[in-house]
N, C-alpha and C. Protein backbone atom coordinates (compact mmCIF):
# COMPACT_ATOMS: atom_id res chain seq x y z
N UNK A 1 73.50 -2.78 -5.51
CA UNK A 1 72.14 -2.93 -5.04
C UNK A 1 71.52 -1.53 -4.90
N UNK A 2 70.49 -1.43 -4.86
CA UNK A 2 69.60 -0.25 -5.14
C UNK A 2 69.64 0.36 -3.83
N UNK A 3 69.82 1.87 -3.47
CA UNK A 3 69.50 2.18 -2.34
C UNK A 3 68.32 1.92 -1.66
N UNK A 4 66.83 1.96 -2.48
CA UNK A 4 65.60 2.01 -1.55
C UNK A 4 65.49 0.48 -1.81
N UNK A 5 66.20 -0.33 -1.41
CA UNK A 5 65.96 -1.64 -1.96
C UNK A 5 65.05 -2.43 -0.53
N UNK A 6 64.35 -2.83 -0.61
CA UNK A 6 62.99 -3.57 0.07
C UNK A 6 63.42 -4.76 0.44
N UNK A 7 62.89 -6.02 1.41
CA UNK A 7 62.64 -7.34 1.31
C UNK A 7 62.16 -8.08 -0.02
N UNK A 8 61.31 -6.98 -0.52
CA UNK A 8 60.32 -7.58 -1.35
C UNK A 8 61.04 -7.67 -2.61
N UNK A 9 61.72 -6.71 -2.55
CA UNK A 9 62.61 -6.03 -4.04
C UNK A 9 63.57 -7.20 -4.17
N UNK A 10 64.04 -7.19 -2.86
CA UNK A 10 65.00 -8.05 -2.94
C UNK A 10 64.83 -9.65 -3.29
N UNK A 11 64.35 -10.36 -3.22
CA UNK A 11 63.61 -11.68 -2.99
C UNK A 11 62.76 -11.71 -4.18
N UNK A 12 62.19 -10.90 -4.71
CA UNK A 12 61.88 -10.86 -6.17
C UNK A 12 63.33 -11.02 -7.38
N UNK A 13 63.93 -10.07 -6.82
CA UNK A 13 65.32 -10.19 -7.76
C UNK A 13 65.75 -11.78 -8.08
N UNK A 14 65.81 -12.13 -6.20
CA UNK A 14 66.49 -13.65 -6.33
C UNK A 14 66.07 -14.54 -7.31
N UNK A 15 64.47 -14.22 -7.00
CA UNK A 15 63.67 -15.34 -7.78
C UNK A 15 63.82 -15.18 -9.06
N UNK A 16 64.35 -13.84 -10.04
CA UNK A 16 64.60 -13.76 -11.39
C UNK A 16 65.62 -14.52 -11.76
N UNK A 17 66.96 -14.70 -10.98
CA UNK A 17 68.14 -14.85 -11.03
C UNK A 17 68.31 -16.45 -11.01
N UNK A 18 67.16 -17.06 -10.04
CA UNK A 18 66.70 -18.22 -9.89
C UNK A 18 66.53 -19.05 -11.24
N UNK A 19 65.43 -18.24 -11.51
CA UNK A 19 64.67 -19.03 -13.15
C UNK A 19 65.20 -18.72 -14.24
N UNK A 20 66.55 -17.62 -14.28
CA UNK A 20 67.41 -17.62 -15.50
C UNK A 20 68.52 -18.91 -15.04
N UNK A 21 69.33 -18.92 -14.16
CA UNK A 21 70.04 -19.70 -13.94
C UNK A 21 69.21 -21.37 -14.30
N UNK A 22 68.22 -21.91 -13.76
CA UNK A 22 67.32 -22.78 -14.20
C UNK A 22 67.24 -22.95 -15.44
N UNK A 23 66.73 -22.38 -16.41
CA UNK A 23 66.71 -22.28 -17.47
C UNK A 23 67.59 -22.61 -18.71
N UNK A 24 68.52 -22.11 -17.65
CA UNK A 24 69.67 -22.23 -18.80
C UNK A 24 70.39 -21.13 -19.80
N UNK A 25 69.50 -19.87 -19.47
CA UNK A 25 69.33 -18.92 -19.92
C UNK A 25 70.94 -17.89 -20.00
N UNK A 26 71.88 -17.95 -18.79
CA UNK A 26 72.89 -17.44 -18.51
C UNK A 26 73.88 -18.06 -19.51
N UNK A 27 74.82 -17.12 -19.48
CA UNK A 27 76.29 -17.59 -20.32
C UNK A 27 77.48 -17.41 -18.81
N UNK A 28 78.83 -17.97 -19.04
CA UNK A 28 79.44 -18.30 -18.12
C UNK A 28 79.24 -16.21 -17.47
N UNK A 29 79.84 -15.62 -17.98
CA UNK A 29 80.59 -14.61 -17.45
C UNK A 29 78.86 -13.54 -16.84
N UNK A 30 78.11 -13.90 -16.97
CA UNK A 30 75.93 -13.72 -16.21
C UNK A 30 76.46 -14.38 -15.08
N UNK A 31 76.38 -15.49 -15.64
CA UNK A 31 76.27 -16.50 -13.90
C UNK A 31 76.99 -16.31 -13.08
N UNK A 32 78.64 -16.07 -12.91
CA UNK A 32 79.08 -15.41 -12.24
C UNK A 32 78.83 -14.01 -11.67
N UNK A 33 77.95 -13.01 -12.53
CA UNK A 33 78.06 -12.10 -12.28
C UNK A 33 76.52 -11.67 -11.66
N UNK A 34 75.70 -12.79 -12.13
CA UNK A 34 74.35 -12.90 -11.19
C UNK A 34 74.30 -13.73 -9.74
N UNK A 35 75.31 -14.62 -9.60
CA UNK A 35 75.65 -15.18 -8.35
C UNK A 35 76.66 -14.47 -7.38
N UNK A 36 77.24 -13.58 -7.55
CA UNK A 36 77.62 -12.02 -6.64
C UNK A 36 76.61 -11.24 -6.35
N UNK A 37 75.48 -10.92 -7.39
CA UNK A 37 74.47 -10.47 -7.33
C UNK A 37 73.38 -11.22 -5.98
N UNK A 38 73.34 -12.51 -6.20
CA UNK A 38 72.45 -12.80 -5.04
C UNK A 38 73.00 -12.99 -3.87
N UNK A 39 74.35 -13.44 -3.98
CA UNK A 39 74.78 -13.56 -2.22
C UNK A 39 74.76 -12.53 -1.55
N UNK A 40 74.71 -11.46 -2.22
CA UNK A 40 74.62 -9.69 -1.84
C UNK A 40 73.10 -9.63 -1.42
N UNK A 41 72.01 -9.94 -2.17
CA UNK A 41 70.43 -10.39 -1.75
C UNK A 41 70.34 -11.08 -0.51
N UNK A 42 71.16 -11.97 -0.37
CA UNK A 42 70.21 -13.12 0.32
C UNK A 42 71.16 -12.27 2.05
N UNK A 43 72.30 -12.06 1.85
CA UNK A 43 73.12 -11.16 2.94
C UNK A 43 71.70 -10.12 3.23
N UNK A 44 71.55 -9.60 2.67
CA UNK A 44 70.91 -8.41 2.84
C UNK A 44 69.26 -8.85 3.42
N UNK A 45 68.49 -9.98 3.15
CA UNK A 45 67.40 -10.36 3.36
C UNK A 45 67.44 -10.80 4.69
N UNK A 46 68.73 -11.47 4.95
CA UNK A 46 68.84 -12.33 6.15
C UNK A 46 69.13 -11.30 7.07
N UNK A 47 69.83 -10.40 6.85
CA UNK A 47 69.99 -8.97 8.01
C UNK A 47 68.59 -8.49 8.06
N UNK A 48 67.85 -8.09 7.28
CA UNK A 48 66.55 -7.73 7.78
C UNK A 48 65.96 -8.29 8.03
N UNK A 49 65.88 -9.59 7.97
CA UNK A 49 65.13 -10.95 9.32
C UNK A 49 65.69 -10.85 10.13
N UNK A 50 66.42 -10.60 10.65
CA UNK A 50 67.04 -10.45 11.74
C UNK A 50 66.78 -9.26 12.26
N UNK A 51 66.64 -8.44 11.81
CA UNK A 51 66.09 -7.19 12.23
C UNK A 51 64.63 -6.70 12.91
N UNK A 52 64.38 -7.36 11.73
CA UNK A 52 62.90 -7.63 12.07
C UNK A 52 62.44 -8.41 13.54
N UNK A 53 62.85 -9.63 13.23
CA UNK A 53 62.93 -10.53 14.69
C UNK A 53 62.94 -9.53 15.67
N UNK A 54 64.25 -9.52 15.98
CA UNK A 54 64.82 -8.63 16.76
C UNK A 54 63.29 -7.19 17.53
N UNK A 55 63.28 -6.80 16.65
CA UNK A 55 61.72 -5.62 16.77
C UNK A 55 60.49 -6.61 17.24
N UNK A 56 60.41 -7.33 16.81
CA UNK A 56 59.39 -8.32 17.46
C UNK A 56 59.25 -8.77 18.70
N UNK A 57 60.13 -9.46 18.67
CA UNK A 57 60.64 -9.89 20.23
C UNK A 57 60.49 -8.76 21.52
N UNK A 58 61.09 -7.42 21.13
CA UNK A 58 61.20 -6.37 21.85
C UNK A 58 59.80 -6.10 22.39
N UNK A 59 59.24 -5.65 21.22
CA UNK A 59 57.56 -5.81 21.15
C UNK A 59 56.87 -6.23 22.32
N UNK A 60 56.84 -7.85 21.73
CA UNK A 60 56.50 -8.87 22.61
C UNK A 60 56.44 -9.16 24.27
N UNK A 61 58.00 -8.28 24.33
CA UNK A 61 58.57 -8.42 25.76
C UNK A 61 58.34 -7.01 26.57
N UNK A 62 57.53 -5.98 25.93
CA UNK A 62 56.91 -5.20 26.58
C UNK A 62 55.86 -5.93 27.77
């Protein structure tokens, strides 16, 4: 994964990985190797919702 990698970056990726897999587009030894690829995304999206939250809340509770 990219060091300056974003929410946005990230969640864009998924959605590529999404509509090749859909498609039909992948061969066996892609799909495996694009579905490591997103559980690493979606890990990484869900920590910065959580993060985020987290800053919010704090926020909030000022």
């Amino acid at each position: 994964m990219e060091k300056e990698m974003t929410y946005e970056k990230a969640m864009k990726r998924l959605e590529q990985i999404v509509e090749k897999i859909e498609s039909g587009e992948m061969d066996i030894d892609s799909l495996a190797k694009n579905l490591k690829e997103a559980k690493t995304l979606v890990e990484y999206c869900k920590e910065k919702l959580t993060t985020v939250e987290a800053e919010v809340k704090k926020c909030l509770d000022l």
